[in-house]
N, C-alpha and C. Protein backbone atom coordinates (compact mmCIF):
# COMPACT_ATOMS: atom_id res chain seq x y z
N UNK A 1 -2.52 -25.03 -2.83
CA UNK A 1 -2.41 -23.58 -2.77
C UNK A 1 -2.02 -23.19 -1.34
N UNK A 2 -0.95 -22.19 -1.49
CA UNK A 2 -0.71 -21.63 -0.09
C UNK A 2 -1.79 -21.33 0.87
N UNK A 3 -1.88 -21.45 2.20
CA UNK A 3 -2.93 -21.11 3.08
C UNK A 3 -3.20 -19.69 2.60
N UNK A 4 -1.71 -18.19 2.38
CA UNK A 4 -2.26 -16.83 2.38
C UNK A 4 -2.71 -16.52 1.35
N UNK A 5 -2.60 -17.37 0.31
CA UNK A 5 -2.68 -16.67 -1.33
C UNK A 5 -4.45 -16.02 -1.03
N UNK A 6 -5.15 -16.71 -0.85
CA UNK A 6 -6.48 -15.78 -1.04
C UNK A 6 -6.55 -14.43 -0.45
N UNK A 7 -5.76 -14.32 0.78
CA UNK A 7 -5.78 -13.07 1.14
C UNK A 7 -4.91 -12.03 0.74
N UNK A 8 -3.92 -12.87 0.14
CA UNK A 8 -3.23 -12.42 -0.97
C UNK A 8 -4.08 -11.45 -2.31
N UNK A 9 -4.93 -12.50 -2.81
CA UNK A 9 -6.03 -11.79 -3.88
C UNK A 9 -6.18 -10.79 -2.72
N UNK A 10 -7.55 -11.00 -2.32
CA UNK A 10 -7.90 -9.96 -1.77
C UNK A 10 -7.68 -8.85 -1.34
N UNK A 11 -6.50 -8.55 -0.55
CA UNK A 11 -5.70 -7.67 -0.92
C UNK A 11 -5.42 -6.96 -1.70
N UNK A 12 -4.67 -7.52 -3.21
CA UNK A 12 -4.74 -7.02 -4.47
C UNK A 12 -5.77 -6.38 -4.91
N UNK A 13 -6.72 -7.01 -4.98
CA UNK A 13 -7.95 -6.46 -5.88
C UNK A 13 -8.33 -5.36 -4.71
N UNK A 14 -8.35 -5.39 -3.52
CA UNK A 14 -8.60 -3.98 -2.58
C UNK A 14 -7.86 -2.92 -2.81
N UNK A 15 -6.54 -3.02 -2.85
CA UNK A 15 -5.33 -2.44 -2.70
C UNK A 15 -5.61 -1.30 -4.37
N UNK A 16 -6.34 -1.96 -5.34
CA UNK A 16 -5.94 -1.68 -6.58
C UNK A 16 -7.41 -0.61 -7.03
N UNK A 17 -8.45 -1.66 -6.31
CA UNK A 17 -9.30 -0.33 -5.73
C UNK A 17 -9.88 1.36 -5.49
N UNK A 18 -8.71 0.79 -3.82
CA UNK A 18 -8.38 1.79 -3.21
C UNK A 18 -7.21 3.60 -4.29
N UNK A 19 -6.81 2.73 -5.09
CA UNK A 19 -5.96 2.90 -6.24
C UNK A 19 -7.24 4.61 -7.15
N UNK A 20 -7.95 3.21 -7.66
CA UNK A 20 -9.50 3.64 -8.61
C UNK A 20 -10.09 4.63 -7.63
N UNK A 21 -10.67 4.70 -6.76
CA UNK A 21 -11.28 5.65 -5.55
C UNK A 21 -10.80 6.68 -5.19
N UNK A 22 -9.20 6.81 -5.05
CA UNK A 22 -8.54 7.96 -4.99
C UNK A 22 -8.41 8.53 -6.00
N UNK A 23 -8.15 8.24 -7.42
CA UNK A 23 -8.12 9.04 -8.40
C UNK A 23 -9.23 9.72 -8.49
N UNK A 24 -10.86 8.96 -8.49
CA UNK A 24 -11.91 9.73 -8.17
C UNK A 24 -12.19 11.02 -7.36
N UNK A 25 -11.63 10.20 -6.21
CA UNK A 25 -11.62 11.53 -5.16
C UNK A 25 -10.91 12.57 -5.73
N UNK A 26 -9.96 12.65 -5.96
CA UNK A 26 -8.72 13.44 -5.91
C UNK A 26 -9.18 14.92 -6.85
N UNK A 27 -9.82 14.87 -7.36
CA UNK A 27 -10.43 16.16 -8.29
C UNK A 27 -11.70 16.62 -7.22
N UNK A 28 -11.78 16.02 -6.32
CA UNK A 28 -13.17 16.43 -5.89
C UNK A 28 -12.97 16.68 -4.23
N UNK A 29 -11.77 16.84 -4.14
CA UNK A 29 -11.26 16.92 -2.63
C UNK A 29 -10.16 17.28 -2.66
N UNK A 30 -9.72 18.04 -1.48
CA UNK A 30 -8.29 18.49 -1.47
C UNK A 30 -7.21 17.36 -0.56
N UNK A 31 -5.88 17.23 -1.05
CA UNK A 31 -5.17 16.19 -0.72
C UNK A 31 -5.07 15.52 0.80
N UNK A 32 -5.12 17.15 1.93
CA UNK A 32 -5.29 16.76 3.31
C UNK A 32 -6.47 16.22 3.60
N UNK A 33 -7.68 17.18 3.11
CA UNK A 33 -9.11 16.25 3.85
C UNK A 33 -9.21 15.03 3.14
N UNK A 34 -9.37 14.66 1.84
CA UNK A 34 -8.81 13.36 1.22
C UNK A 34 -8.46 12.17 1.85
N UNK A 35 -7.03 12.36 2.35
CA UNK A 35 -6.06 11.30 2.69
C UNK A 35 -6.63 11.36 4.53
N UNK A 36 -7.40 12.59 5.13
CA UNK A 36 -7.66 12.26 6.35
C UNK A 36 -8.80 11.30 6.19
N UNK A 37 -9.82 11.68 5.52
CA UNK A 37 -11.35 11.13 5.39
C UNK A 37 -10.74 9.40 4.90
N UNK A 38 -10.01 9.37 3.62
CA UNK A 38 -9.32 8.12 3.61
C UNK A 38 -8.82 7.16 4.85
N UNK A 39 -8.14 7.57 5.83
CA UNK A 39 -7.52 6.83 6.61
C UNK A 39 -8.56 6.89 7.94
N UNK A 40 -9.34 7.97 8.24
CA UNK A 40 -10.45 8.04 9.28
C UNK A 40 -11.39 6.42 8.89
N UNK A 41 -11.67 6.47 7.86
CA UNK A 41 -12.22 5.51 7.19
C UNK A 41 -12.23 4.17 7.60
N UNK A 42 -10.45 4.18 7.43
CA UNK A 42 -9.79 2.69 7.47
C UNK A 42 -9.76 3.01 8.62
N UNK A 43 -9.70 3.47 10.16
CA UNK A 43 -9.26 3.51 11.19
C UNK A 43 -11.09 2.68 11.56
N UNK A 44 -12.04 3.41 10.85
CA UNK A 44 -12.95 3.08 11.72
C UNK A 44 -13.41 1.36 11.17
N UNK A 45 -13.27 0.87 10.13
CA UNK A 45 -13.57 -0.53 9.57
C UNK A 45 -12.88 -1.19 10.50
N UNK A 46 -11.33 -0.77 11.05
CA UNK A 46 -10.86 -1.54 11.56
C UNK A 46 -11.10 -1.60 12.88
N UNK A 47 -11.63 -0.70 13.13
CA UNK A 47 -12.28 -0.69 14.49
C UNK A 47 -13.67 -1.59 14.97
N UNK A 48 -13.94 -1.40 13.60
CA UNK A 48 -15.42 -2.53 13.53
C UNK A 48 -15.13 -3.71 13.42
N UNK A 49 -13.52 -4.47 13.25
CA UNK A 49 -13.27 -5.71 12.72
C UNK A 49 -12.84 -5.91 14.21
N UNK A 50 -12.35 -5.09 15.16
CA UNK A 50 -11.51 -5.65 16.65
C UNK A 50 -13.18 -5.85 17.52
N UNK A 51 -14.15 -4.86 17.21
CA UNK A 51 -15.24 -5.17 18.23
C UNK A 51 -15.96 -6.59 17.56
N UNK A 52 -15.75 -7.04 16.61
CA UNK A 52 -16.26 -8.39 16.07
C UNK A 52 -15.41 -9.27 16.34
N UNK A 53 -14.60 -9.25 16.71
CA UNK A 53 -13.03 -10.00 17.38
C UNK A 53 -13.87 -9.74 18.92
N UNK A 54 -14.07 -8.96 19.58
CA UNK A 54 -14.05 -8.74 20.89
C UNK A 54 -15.20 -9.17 21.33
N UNK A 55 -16.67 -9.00 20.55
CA UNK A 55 -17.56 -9.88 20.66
C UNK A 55 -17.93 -10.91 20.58
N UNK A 56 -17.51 -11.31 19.22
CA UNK A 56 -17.68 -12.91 19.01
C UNK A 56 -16.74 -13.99 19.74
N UNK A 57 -15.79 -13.42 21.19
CA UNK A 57 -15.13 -13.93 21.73
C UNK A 57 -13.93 -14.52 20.76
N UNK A 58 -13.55 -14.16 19.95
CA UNK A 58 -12.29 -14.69 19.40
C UNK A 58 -11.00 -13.39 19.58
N UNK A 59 -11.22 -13.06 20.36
CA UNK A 59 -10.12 -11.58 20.45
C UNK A 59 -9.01 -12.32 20.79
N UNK A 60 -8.36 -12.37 19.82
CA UNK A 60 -6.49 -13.00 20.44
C UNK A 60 -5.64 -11.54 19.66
N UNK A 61 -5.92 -10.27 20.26
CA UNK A 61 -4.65 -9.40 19.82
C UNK A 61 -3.53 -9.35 20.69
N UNK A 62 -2.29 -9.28 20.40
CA UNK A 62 -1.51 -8.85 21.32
C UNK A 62 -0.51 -7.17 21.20
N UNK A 63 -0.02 -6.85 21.91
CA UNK A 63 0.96 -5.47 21.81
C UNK A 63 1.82 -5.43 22.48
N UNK A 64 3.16 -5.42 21.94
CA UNK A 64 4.62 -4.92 22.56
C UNK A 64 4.95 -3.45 22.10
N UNK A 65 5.75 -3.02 22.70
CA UNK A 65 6.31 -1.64 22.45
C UNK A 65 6.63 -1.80 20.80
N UNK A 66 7.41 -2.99 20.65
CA UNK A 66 8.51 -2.58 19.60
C UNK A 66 6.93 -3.00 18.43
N UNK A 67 5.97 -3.34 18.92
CA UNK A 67 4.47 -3.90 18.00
C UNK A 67 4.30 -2.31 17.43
N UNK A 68 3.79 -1.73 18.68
CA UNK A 68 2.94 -0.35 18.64
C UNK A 68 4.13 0.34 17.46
N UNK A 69 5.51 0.55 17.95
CA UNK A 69 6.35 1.34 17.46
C UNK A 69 6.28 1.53 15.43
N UNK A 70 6.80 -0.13 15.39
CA UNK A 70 6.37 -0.12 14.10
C UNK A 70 5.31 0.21 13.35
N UNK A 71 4.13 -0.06 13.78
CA UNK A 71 2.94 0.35 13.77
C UNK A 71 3.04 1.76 13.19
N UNK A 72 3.04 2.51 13.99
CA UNK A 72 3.04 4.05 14.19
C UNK A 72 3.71 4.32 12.90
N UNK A 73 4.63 3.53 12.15
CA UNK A 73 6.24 3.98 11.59
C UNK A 73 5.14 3.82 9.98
N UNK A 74 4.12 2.28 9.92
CA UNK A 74 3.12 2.08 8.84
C UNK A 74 2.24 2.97 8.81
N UNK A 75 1.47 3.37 9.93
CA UNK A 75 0.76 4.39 9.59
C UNK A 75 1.07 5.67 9.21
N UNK A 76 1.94 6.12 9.67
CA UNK A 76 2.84 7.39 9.26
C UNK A 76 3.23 7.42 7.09
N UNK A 77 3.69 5.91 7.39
CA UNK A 77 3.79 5.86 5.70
C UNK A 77 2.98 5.57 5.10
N UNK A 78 1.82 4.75 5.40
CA UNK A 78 0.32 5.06 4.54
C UNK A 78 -0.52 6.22 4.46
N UNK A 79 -0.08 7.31 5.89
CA UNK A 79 -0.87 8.27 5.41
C UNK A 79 -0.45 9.39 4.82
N UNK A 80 0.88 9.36 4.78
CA UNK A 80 1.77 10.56 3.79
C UNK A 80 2.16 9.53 2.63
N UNK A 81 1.59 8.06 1.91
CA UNK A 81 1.49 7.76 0.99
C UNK A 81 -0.05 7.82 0.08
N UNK A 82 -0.72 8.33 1.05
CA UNK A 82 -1.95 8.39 0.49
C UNK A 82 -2.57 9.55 0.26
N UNK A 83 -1.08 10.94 0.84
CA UNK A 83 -1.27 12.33 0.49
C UNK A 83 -0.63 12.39 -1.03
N UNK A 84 0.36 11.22 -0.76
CA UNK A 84 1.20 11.23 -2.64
C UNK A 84 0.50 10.66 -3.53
N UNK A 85 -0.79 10.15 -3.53
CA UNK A 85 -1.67 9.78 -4.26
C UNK A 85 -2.28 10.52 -4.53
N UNK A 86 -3.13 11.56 -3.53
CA UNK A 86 -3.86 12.28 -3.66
C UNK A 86 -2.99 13.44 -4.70
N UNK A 87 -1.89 13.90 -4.45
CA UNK A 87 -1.20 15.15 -5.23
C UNK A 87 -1.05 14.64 -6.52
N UNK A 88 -0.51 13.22 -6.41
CA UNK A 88 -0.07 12.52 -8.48
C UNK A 88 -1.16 12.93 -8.77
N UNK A 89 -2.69 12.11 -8.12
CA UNK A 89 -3.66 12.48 -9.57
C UNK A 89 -4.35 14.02 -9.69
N UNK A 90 -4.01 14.56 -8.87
CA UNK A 90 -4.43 16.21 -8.38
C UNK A 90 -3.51 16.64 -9.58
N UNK A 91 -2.07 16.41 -9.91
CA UNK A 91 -1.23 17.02 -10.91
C UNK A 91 -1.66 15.83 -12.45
N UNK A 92 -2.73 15.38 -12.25
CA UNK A 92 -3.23 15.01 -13.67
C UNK A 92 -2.27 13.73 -13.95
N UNK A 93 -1.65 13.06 -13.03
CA UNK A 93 -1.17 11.41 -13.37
C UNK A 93 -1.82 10.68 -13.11
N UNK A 94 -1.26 9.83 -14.36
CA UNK A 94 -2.36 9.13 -14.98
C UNK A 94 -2.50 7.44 -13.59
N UNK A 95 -3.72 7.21 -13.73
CA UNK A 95 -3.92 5.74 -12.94
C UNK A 95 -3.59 4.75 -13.43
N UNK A 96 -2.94 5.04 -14.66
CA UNK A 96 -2.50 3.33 -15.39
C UNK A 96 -0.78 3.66 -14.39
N UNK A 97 0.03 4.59 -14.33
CA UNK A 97 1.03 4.55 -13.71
C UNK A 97 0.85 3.81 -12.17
N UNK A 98 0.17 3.71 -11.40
CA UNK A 98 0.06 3.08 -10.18
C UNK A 98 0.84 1.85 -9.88
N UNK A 99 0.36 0.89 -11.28
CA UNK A 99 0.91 -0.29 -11.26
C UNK A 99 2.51 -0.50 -10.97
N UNK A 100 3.45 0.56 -11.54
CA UNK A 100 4.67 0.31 -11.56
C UNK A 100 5.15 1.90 -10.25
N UNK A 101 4.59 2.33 -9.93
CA UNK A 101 4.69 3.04 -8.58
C UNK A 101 5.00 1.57 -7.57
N UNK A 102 3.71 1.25 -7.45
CA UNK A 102 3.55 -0.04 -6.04
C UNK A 102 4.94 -1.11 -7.07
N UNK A 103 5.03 -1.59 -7.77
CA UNK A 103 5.99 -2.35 -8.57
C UNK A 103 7.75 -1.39 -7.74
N UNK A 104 7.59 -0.27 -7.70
CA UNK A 104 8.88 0.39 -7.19
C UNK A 104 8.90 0.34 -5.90
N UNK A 105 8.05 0.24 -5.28
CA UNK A 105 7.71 -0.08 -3.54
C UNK A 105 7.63 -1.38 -3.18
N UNK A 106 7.47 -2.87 -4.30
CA UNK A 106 7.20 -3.71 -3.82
C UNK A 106 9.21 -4.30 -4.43
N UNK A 107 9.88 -3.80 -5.02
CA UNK A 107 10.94 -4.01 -5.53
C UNK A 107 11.74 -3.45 -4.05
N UNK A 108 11.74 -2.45 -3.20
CA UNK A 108 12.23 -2.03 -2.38
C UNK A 108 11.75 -2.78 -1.17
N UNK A 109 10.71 -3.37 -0.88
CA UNK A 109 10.16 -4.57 -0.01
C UNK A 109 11.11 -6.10 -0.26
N UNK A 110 11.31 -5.95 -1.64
CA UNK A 110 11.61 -7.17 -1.68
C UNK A 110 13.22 -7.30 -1.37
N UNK A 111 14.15 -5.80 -1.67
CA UNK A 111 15.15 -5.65 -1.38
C UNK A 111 16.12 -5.78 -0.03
N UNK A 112 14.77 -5.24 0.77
CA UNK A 112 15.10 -4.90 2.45
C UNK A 112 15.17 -6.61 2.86
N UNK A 113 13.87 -7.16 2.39
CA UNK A 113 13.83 -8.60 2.71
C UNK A 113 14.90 -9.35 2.55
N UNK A 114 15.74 -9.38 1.01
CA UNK A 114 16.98 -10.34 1.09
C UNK A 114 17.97 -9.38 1.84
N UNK A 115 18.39 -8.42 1.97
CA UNK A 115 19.69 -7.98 2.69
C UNK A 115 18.90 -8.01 4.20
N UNK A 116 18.01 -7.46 4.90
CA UNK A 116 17.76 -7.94 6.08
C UNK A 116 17.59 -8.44 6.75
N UNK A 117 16.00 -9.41 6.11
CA UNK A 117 15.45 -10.19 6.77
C UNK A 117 16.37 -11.72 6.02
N UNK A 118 17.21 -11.44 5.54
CA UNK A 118 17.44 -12.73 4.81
C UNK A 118 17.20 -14.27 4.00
N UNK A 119 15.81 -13.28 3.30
CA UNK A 119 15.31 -14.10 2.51
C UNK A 119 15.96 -14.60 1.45
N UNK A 120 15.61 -15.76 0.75
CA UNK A 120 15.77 -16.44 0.23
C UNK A 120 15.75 -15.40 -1.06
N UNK A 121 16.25 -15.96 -2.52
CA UNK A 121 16.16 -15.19 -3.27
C UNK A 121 16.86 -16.66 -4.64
N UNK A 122 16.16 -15.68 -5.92
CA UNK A 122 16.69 -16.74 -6.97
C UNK A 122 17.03 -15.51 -8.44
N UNK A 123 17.84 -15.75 -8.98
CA UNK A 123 18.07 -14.99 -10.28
C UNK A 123 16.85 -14.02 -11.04
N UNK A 124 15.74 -14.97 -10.93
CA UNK A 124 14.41 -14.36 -11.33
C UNK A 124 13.75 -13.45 -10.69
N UNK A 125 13.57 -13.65 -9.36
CA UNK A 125 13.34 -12.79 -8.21
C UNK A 125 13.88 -11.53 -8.31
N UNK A 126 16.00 -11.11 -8.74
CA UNK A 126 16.48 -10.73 -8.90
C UNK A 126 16.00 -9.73 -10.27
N UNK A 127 15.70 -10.33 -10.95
CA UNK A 127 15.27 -9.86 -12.24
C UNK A 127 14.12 -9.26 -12.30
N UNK A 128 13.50 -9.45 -11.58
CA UNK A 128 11.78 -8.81 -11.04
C UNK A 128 12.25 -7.75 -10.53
N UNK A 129 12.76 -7.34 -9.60
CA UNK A 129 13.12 -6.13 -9.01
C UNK A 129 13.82 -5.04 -9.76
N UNK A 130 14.87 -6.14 -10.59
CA UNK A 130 15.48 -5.02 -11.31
C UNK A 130 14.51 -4.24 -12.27
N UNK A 131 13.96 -5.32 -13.15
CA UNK A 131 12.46 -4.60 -13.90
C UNK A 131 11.41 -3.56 -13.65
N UNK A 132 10.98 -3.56 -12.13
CA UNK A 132 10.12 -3.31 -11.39
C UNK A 132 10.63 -1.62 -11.33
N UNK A 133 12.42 -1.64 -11.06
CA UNK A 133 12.72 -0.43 -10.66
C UNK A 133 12.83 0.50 -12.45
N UNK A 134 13.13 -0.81 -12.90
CA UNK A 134 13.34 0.01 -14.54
C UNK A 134 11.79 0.68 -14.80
N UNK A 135 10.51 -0.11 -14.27
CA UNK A 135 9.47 0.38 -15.08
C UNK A 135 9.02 2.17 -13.84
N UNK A 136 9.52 1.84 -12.98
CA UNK A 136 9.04 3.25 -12.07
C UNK A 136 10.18 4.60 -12.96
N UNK A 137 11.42 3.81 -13.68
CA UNK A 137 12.13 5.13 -13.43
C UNK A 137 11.67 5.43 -15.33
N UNK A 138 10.86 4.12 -16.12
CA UNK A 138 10.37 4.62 -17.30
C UNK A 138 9.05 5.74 -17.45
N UNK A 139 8.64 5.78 -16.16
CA UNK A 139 7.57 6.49 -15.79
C UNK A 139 7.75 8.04 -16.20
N UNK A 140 8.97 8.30 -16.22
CA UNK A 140 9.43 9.66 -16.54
C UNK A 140 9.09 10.15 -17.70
N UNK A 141 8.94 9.07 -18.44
CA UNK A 141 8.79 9.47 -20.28
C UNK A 141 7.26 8.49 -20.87
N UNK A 142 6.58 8.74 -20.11
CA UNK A 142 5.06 8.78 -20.40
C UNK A 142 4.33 10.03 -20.67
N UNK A 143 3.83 10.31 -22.25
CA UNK A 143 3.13 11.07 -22.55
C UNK A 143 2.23 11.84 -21.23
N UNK A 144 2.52 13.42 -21.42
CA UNK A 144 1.82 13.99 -20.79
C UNK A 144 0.04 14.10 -21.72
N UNK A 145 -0.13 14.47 -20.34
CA UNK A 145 -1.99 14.63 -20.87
C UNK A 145 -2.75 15.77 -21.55
């Protein structure tokens, strides 16, 4: 097994979560305090994970401009992606759609990767994406509630 795959899971099953929690929220909070209290959240866990890095003497972070820059560019899109979470299920969409939302974001990840980063790629791969984008744009014609 690959060294990342577990954090791979982990991830997933967080990621999918985080998914479940917002729909919760989302009737019971409005989209700005929501997605702030959301990401205040994650700002502070992760803040608790660098002082356990910084204590337990294993702190190896580093920062370049072009580090921070990007940075800034992810947080910017997780937290006006986590205001578009908050509004889908605020307008009553449904949480089974999520799956092929992130499926349309992970098809556009995978896109940038072969034309940019010049990844590798195989017919199937090819075929995943194309699917991925077919099931976000079938999203249109899912029974309303």
């Amino acid at each position: 097994m690959a060294p990342w795959f577990s954090y791979a899971v982990d991830a997933a099953v967080l990621y999918g979560l985080h998914q479940v929690f917002t729909k919760l929220a989302a009737e019971r909070i409005g989209d700005g305090l929501g997605g702030f209290v959301v990401e205040a959240s994650a700002a502070l866990t992760i803040a608790a994970y660098l002082a356990i890095l910084w204590f337990s003497g294993k702190w190896e972070q580093k920062a370049t401009g072009a580090g921070v820059y990007y940075s800034v560019l992810t947080g910017l899109c997780v937290g006006i992606g986590t205001i578009m979470f908050f509004l889908l299920f605020q307008k009553q969409g449904p949480l089974s759609a999520v799956p092929m939302i992130l499926a349309g974001g992970a098809a556009l990840m995978a896109t940038i990767g072969i034309i940019c980063f010049k990844e590798r790629t195989s017919w199937q791969h090819l075929l995943g994406i194309i699917l991925s984008i077919a099931g976000l744009f079938l999203l249109r014609y899912s029974p309303a509630k």
